[in-house]
Protein backbone atom coordinates (compact mmCIF):
# COMPACT_ATOMS: atom_id res chain seq x y z
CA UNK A 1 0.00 0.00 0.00
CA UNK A 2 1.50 3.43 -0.84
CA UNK A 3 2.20 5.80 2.05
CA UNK A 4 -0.02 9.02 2.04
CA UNK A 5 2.49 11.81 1.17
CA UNK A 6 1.82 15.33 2.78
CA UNK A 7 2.88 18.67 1.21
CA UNK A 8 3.05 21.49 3.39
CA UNK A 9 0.73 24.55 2.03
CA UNK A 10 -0.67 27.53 2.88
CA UNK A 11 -4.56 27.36 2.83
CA UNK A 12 -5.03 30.34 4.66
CA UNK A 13 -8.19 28.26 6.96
CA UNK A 14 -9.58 28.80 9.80
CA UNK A 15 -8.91 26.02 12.45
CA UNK A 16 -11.10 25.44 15.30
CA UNK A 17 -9.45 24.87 18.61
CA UNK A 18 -10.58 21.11 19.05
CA UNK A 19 -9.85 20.13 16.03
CA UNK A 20 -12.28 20.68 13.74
CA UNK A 21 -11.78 21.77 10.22
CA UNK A 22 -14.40 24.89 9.34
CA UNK A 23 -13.66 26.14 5.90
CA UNK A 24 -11.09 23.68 4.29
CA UNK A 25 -11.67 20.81 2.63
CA UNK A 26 -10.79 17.65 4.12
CA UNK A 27 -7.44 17.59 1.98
CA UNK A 28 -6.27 20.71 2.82
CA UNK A 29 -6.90 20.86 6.73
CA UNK A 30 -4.30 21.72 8.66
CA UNK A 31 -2.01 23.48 6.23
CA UNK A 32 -1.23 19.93 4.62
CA UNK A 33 -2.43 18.67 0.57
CA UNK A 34 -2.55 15.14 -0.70
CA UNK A 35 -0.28 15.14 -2.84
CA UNK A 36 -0.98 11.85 -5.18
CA UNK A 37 -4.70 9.91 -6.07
CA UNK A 38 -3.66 6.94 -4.34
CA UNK A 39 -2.56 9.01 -0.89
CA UNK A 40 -6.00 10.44 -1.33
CA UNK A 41 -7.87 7.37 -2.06
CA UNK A 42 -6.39 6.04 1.08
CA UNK A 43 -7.61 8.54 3.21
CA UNK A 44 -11.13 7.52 2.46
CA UNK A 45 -12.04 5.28 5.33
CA UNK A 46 -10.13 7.48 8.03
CA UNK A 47 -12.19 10.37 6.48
CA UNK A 48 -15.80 8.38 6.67
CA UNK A 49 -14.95 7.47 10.12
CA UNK A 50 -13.97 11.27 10.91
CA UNK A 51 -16.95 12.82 9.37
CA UNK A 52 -19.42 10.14 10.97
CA UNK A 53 -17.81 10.99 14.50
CA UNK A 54 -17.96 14.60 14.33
CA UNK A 55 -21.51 14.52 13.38
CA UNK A 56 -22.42 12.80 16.19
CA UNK A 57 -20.66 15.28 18.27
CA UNK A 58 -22.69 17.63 16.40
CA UNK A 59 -25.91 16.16 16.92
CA UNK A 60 -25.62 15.14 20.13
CA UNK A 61 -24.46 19.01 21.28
CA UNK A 62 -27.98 19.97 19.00
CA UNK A 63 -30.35 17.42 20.98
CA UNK A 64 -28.86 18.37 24.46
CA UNK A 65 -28.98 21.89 24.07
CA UNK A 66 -25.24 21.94 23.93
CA UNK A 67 -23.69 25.10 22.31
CA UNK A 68 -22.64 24.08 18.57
CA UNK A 69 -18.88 22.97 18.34
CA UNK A 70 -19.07 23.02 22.57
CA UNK A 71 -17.24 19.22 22.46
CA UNK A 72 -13.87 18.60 21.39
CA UNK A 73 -12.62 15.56 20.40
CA UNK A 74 -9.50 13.40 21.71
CA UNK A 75 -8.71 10.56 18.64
CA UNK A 76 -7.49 8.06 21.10
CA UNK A 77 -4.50 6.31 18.96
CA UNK A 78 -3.81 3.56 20.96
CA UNK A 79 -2.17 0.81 18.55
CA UNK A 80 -2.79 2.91 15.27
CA UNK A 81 0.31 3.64 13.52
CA UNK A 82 1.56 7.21 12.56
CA UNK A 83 0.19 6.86 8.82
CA UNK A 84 -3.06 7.27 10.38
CA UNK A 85 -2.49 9.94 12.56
CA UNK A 86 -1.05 12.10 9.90
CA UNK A 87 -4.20 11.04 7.91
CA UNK A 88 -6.45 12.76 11.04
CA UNK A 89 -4.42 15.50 11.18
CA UNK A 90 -4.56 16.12 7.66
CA UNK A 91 -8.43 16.27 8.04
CA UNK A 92 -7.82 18.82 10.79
CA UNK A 93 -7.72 16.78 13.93
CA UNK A 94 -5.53 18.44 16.52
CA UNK A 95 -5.96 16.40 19.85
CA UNK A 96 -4.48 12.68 19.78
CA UNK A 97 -4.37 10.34 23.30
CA UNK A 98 -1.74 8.13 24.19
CA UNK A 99 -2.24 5.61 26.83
CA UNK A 100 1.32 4.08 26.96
CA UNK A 101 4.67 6.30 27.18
CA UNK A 102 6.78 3.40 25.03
CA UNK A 103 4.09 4.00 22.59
CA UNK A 104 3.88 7.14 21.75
CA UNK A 105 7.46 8.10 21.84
CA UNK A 106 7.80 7.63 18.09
CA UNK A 107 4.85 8.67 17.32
CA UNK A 108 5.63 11.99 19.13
CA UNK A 109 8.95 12.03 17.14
CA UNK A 110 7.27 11.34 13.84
CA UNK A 111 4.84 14.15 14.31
CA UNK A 112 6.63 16.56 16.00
CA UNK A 113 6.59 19.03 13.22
CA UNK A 114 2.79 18.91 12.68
CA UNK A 115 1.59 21.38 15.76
CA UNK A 116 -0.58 18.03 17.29
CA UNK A 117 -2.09 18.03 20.95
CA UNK A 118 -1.26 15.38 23.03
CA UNK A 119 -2.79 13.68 25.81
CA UNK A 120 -1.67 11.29 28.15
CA UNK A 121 -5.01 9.19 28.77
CA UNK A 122 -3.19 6.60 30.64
CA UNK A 123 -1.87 5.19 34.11
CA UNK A 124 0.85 7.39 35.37
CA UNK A 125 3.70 5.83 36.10
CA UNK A 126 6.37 6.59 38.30
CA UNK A 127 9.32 5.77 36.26
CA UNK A 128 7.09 7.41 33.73
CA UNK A 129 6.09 10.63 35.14
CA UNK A 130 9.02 12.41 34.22
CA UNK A 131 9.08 12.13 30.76
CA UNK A 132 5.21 12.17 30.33
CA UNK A 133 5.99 15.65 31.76
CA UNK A 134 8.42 16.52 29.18
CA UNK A 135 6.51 15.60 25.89
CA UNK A 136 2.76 15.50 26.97
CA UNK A 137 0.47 18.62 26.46
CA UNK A 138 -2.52 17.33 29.07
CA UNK A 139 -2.61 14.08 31.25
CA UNK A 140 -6.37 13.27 32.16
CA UNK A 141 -5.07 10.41 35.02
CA UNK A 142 -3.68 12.61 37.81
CA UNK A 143 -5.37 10.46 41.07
CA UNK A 144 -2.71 11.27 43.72
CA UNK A 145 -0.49 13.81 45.00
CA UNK A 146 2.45 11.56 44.28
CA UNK A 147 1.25 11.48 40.79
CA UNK A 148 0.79 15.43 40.41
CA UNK A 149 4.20 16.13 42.37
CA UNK A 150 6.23 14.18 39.95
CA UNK A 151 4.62 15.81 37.13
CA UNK A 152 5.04 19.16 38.77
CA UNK A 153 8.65 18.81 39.43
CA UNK A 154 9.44 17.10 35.76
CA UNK A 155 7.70 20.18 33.84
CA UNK A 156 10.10 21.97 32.12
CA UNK A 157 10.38 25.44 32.99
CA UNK A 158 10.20 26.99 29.69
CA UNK A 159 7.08 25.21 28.78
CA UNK A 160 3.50 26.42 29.40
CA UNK A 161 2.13 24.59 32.60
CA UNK A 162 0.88 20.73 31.96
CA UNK A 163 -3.16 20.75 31.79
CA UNK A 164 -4.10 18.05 33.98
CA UNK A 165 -7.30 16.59 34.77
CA UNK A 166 -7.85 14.08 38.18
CA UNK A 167 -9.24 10.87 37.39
CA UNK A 168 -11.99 10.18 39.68
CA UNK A 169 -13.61 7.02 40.12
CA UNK A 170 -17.39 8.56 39.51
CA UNK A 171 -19.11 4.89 40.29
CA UNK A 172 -17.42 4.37 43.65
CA UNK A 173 -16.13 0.73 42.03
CA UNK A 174 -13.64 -0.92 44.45
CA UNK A 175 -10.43 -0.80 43.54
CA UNK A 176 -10.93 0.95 40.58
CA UNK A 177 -8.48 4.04 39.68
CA UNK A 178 -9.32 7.32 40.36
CA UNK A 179 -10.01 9.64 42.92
CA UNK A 180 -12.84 8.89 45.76
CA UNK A 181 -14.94 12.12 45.08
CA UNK A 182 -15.06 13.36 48.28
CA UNK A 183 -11.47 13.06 48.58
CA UNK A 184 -11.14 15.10 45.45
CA UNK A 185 -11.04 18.78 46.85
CA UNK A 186 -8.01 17.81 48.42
CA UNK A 187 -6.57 16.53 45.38
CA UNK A 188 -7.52 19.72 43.70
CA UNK A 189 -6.19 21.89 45.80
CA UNK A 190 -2.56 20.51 45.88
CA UNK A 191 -2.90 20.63 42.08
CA UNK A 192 -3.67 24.22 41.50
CA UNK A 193 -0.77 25.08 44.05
CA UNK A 194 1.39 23.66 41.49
CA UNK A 195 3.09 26.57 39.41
CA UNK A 196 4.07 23.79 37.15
CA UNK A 197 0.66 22.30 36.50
CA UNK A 198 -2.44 23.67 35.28
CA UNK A 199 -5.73 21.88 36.78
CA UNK A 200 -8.32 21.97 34.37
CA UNK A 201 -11.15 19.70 35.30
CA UNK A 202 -11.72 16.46 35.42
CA UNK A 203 -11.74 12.90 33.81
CA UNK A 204 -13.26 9.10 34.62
CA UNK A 205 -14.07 6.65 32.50
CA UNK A 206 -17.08 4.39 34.34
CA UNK A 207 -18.02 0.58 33.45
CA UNK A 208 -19.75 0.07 30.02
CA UNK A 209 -23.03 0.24 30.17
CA UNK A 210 -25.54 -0.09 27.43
CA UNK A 211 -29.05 1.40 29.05
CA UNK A 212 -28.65 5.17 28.07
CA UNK A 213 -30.20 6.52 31.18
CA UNK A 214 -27.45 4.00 33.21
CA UNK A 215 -24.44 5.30 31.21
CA UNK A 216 -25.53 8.90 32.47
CA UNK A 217 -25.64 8.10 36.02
CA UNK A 218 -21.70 8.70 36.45
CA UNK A 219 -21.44 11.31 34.28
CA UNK A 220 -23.65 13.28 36.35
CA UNK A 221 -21.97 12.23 39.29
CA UNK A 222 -18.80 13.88 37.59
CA UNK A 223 -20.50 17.22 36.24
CA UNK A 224 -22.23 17.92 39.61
CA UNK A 225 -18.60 17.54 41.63
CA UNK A 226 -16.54 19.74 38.82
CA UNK A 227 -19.64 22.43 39.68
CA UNK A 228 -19.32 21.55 43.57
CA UNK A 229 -15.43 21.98 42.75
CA UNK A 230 -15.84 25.92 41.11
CA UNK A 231 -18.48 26.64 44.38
CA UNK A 232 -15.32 26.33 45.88
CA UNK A 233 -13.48 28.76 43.57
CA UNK A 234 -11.42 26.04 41.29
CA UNK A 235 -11.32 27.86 37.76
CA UNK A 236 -12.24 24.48 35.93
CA UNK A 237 -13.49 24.27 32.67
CA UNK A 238 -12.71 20.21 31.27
CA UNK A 239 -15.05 17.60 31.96
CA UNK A 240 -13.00 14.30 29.98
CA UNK A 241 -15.93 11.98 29.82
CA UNK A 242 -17.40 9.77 26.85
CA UNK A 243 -16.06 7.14 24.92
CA UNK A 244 -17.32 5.64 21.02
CA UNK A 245 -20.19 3.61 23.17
CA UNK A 246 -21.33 6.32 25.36
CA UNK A 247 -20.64 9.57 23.58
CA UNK A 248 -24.14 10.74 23.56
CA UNK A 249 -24.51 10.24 27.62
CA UNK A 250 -21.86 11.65 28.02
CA UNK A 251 -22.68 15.11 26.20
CA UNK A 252 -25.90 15.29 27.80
CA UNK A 253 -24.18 15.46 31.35
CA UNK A 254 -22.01 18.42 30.11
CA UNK A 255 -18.64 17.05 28.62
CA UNK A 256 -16.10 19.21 26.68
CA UNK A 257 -13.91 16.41 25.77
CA UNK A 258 -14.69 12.99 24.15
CA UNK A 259 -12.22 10.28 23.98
CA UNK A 260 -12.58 8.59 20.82
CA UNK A 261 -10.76 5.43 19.65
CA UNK A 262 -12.61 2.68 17.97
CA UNK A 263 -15.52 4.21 16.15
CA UNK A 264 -12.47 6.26 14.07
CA UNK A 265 -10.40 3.06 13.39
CA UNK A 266 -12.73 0.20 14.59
CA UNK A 267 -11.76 -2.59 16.88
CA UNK A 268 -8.23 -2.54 18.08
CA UNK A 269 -6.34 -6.16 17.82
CA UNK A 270 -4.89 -6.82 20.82
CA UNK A 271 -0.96 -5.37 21.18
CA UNK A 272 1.62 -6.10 24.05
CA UNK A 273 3.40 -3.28 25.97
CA UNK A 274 6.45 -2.60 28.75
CA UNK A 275 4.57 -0.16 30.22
CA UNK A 276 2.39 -2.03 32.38
């Protein structure tokens, strides 16, 4: 299969903050052109699966009463190879998640030059923490003040603050990761007296469910602590919550971020990592 080739241009588009593509089309997003039929003929499935996302997103934000373009999305690029992340970005995607720190690396490397958002969406490590520091533009998984410490300290100085959402375990399941959420004012607090880190908001990712009104019970749990959390005077303004089975739920309760993996690429095969 030939590789898609991208040529850098100068399109002159609006981009929208998330992501999302407004005026360009699809092979000129992001200030890139296809530069051969066969790059573009690739691109079709990746593009399908991009288009069919966002207007979920967009319908979703419509039937909630959700302002229009209110959600971003996170392509979640767990086991997908750089190809297809350059293919996203070249639709105008901007935020890609990582779960695993030997994973991305080289993807990081490979895209360095193409102005990508990237979030760490995955345990946090503490042989890890460092350089998920260094090279990460959010982490959603900050549960303990070990975690955000590490972080803090491994920021480098000339960089804006990390983003960083806790991870709070929204349906109380035992030994689940996250954050208790009564304990996570606390957590908050130690956060946002972190020069080095920038609490935004906050993240969990609940058991599947397929009963709508079921897969809304923790995201509500989640939006009514973030606005418990700015009663308090937090400035917060992320609620990571929402997944390809449970998007719509989850933009009913009030998320701003969706993390999206397999309805852009389908089901992942199963891939073994060091980082566990």
């Amino acid at each position: 299969m030939q590789s898609t080739h991208l040529e850098k241009t100068r399109p002159g588009r609006k981009r929208g903050e998330w992501g999302r593509c407004y005026t360009a089309p699809p092979s000129r997003c992001w200030g890139y052109a296809i530069t051969s039929a066969a790059a573009a003929n690739s691109l079709a499935p990746s593009v399908a699966r991009w288009r069919a996302v966002q207007a979920r997103l967009r319908a979703a934000e419509q039937r909630f009463g959700r302002e229009a373009g209110s959600v971003g999305l996170v392509a979640v690029t767990k086991t997908q190879s750089v190809a297809r992340i350059r293919q996203l970005a070249a639709l105008g995607q901007r935020a890609f998640g990582e779960n695993y720190l030997q994973e991305a690396r080289p993807k990081l490397d490979a895209c360095a030059g193409l102005g990508l958002e990237w979030h760490f969406i995955g345990t946090v490590q503490s042989n890890k923490a460092a350089e998920v520091a260094r090279r990460f533009d959010w982490v959603h998984t900050v549960a303990s003040p070990q975690q955000a410490r590490r972080l803090a300290q491994a920021r480098p100085a000339e960089r804006a603050p990390l983003n960083v959402c806790l991870q709070v375990n929204a349906d109380d399941a035992p030994g689940k990761a996250g954050v208790a959420p009564h304990d996570a004012a606390q957590l908050a607090a130690l956060v946002a007296s972190l020069p080095a880190l920038r609490l935004r908001g906050l993240m969990t990712v609940p058991a599947r469910e397929d009963a709508f009104d079921t897969q809304r019970e923790p995201f509500r749990v989640l939006r009514r602590l973030l606005d418990d959390l700015r009663e308090q005077g937090f400035d917060l303004d992320t609620l990571s919550m929402g997944m390809s089975g449970d998007l719509e739920a989850a933009v009913a309760e009030g998320a701003t971020l969706v993390r999206i993996g397999t309805a852009l690429f389908g089901p992942r095969r199963p891939k073994h990592h060091n980082d566990n």
